[in-house]
C-alpha atoms as a PDB file:
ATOM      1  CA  UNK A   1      -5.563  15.227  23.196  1.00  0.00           C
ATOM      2  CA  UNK A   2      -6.330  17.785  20.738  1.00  0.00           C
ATOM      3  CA  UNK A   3      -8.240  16.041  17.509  1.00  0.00           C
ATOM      4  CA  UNK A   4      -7.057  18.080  14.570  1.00  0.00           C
ATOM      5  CA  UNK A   5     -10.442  18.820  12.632  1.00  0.00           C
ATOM      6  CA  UNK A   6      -9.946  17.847   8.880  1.00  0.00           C
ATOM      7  CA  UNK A   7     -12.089  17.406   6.113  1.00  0.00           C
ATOM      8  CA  UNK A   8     -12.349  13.496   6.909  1.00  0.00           C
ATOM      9  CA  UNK A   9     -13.203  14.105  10.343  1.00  0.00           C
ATOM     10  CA  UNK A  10     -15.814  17.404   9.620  1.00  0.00           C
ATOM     11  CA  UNK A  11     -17.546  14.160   7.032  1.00  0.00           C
ATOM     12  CA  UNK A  12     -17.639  11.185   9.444  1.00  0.00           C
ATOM     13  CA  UNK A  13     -18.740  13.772  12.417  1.00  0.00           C
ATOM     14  CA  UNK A  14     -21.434  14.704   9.882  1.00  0.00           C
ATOM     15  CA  UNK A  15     -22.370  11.142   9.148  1.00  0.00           C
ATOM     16  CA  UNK A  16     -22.524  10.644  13.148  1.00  0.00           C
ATOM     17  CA  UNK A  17     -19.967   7.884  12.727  1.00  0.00           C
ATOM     18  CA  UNK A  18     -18.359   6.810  15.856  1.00  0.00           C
ATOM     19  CA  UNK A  19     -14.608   6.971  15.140  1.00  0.00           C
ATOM     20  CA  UNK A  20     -11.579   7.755  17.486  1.00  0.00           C
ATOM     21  CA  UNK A  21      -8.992   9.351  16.283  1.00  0.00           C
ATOM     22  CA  UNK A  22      -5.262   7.750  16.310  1.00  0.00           C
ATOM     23  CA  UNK A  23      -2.631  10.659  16.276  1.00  0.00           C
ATOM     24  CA  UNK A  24       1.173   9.198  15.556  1.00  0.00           C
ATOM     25  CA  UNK A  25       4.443  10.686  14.376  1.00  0.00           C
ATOM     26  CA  UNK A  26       4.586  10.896  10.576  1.00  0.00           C
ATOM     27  CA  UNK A  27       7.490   9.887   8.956  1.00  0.00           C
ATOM     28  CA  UNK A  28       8.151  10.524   5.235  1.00  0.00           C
ATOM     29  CA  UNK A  29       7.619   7.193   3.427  1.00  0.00           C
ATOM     30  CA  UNK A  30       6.981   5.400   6.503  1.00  0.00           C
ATOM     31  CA  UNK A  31       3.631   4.158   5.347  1.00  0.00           C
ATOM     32  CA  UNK A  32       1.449   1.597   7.241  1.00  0.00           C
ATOM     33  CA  UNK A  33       4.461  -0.876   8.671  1.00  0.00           C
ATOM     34  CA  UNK A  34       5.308   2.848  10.509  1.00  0.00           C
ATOM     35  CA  UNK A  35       2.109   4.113  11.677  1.00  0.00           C
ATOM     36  CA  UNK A  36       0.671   0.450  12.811  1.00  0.00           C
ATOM     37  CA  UNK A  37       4.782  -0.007  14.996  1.00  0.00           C
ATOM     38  CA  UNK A  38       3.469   3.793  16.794  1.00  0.00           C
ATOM     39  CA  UNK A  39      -0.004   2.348  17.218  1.00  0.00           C
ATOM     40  CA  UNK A  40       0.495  -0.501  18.167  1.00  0.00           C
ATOM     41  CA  UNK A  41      -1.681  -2.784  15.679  1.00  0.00           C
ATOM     42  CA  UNK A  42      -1.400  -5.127  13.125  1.00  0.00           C
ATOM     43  CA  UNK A  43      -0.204  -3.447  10.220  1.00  0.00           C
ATOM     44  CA  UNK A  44      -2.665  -5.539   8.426  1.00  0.00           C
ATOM     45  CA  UNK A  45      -5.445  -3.941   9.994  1.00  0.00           C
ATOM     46  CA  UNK A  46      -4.220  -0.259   8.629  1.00  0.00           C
ATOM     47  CA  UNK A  47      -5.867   0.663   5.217  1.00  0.00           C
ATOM     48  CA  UNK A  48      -3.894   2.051   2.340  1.00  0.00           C
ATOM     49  CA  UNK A  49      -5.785   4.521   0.658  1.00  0.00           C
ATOM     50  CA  UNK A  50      -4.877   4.660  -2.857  1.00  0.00           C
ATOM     51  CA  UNK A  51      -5.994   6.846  -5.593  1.00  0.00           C
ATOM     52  CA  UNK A  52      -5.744   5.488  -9.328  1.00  0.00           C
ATOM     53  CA  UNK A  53      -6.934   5.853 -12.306  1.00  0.00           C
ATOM     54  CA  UNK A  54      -7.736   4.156 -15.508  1.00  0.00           C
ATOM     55  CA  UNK A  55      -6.151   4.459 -18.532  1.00  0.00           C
ATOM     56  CA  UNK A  56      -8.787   7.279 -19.954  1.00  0.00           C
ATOM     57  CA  UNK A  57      -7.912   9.152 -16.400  1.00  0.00           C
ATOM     58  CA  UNK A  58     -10.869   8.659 -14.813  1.00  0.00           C
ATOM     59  CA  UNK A  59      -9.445   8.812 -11.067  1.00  0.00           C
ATOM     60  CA  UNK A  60     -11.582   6.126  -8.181  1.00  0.00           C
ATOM     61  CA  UNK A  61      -9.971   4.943  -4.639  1.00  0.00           C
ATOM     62  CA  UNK A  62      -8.710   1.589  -3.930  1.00  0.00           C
ATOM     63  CA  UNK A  63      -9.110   0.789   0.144  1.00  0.00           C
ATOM     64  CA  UNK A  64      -6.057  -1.597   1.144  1.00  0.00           C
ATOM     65  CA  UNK A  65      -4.574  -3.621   3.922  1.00  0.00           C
ATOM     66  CA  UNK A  66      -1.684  -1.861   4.800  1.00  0.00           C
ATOM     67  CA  UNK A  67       0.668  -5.275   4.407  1.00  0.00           C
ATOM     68  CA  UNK A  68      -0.756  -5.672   0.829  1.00  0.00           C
ATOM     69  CA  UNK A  69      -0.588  -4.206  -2.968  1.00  0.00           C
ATOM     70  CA  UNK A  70      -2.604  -3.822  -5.022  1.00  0.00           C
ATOM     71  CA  UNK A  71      -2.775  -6.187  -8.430  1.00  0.00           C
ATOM     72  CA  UNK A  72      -3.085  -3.244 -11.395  1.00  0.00           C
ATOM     73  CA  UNK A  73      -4.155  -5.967 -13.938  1.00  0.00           C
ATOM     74  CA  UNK A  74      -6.742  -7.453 -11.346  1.00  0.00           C
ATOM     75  CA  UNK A  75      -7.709  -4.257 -10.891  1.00  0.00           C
ATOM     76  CA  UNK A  76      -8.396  -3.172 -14.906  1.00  0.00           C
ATOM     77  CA  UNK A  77     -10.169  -6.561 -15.030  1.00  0.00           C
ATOM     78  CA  UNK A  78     -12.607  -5.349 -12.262  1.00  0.00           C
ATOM     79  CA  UNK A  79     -13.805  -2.893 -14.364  1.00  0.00           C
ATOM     80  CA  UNK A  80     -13.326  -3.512 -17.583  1.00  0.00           C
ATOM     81  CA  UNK A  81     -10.373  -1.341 -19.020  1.00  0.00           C
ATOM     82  CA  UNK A  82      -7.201  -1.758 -20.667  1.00  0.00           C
ATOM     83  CA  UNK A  83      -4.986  -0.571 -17.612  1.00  0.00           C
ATOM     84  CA  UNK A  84      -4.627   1.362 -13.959  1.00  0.00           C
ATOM     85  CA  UNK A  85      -2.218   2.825 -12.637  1.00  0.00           C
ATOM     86  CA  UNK A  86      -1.654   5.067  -9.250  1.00  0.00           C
ATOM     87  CA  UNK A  87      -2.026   8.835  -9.836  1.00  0.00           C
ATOM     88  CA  UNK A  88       0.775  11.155  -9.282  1.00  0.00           C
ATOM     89  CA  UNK A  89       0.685  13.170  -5.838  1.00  0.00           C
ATOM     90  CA  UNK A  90       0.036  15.915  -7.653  1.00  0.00           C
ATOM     91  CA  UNK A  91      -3.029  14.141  -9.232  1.00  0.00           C
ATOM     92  CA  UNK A  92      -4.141  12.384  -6.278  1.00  0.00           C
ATOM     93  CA  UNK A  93      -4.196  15.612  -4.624  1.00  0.00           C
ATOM     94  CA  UNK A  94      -6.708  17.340  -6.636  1.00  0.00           C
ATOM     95  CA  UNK A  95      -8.582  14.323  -6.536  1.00  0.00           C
ATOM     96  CA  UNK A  96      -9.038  14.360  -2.874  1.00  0.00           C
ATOM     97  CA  UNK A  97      -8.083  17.812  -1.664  1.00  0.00           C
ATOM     98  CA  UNK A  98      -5.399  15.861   0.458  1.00  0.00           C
ATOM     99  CA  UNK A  99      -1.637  15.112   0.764  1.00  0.00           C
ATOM    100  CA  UNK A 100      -0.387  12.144  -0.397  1.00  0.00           C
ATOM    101  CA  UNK A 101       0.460  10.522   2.965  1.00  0.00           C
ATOM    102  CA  UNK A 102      -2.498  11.869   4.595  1.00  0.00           C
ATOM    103  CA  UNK A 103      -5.685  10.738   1.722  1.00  0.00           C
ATOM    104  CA  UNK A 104      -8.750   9.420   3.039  1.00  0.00           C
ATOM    105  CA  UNK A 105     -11.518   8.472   1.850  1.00  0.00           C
ATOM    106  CA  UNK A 106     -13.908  10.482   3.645  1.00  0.00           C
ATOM    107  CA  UNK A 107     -14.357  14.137   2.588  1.00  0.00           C
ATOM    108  CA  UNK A 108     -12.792  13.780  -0.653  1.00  0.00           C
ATOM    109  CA  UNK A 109     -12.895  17.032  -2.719  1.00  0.00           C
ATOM    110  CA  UNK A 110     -15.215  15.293  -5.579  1.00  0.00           C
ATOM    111  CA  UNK A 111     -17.060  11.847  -5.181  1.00  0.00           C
ATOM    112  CA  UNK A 112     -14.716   9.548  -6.408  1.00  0.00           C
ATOM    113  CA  UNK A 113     -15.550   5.598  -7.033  1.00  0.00           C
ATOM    114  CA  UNK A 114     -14.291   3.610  -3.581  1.00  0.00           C
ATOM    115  CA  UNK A 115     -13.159   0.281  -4.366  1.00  0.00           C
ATOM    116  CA  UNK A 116     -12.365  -2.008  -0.753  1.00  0.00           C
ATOM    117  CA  UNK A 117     -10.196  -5.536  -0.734  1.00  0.00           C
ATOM    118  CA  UNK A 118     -13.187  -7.315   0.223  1.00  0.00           C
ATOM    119  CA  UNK A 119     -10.549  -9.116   3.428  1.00  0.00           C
ATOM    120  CA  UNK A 120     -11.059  -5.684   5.026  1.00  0.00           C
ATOM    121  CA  UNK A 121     -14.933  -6.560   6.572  1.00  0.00           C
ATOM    122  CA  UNK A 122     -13.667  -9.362   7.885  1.00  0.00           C
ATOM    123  CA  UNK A 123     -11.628  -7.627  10.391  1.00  0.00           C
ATOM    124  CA  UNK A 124     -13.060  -6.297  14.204  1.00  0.00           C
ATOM    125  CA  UNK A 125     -11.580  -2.741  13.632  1.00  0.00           C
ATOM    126  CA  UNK A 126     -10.094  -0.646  10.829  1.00  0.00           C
ATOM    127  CA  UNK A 127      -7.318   2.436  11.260  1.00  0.00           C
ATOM    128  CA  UNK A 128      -7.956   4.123   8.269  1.00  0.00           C
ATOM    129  CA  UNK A 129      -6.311   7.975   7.495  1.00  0.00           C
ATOM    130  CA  UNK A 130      -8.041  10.913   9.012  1.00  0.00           C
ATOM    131  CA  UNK A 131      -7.292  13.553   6.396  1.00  0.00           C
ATOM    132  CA  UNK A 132      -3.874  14.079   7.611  1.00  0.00           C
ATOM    133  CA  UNK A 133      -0.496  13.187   7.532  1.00  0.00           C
ATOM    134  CA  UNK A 134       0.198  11.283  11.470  1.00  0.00           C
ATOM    135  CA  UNK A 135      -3.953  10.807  11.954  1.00  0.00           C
ATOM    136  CA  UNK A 136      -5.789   7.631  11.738  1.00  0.00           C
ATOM    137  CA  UNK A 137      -9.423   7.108  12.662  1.00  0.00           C
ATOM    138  CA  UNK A 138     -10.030   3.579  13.957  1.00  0.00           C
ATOM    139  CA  UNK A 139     -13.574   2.291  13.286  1.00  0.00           C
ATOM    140  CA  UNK A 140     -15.463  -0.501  12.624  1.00  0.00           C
ATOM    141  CA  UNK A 141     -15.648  -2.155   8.854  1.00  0.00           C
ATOM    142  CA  UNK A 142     -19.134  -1.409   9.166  1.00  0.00           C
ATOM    143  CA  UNK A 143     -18.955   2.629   9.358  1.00  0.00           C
ATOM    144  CA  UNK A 144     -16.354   2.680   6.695  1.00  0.00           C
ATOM    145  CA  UNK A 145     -19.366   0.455   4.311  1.00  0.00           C
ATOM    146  CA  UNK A 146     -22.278   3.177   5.187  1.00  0.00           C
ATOM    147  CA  UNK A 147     -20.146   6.054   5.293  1.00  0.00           C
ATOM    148  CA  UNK A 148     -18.148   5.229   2.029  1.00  0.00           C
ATOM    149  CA  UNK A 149     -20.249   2.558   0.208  1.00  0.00           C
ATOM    150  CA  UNK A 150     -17.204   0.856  -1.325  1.00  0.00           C
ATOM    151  CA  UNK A 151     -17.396  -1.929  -3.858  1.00  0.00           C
ATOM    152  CA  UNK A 152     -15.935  -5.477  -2.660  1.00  0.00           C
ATOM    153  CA  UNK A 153     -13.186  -6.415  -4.599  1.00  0.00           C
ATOM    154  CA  UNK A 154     -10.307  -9.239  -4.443  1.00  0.00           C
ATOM    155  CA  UNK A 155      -7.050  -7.692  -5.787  1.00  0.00           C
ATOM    156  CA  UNK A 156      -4.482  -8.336  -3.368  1.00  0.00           C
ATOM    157  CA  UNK A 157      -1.198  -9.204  -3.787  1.00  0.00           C
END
């Protein structure tokens, strides 16, 4: 199978984190219940990567289960402003340097805060997005906390 090479992949190859990568058919607002059904997994172990930002536009990553949302006003709470909100693709994508539909959290194009449901350690293995639309790189919870460094939080929904 031919891995496509993407920023994501180029970082957690440099970070000699063992991954393998998940290639599926991308469908346009398929999202996680679609790429878990072509996996084959729990669509609860597939991470939504989500990129926000506060209400002075200061742009971080929230790291979700794919079967959850995310609470805004939890959220705001966690760090102490008045509101979040998701970016627009646009924003998200020069952010990250990558699609909406294909963000990850590896590689971004600047260092951006990572914030992780905390529920996500507690699973065996993560699919996470690869830097591309139809790629997922399943690892363990552990390689996504030394590669990434994420905060813990619990804003669910």
């Amino acid at each position: 199978m031919d891995i496509p090479v993407t920023t994501a992949i180029r970082a957690l190859r440099a970070a000699k984190a063992d991954f393998e990568p998940c290639v599926y058919d991308y469908v346009e607002h398929g999202g996680t219940r679609h790429s878990a059904a072509c996996l084959g997994v729990e669509e609860h172990a597939t991470v939504k990567t989500i990129v926000m930002e506060t209400d002075a536009k200061k742009p971080f990553i929230v790291l979700m289960h794919g079967d959850r949302e995310i609470s805004a006003k939890q959220m705001a709470r966690v760090l102490g402003v008045k509101s979040v909100s998701p970016c627009t693709p646009d924003t998200a994508s020069r952010h990250t340097g990558y699609l909406v539909g294909g963000t990850s959290p590896f590689g971004t194009r600047k260092p951006l805060p990572v914030y992780a449901e905390a529920t996500i350690f507690d699973l065996p293995l993560l699919y996470i997005n690869g830097g591309r639309r139809g790629l997922l790189v399943k690892i363990t919870p552990s390689v996504l906390d030394r590669v990434v460094h994420p905060v813990r939080v619990a804003v669910a929904v």
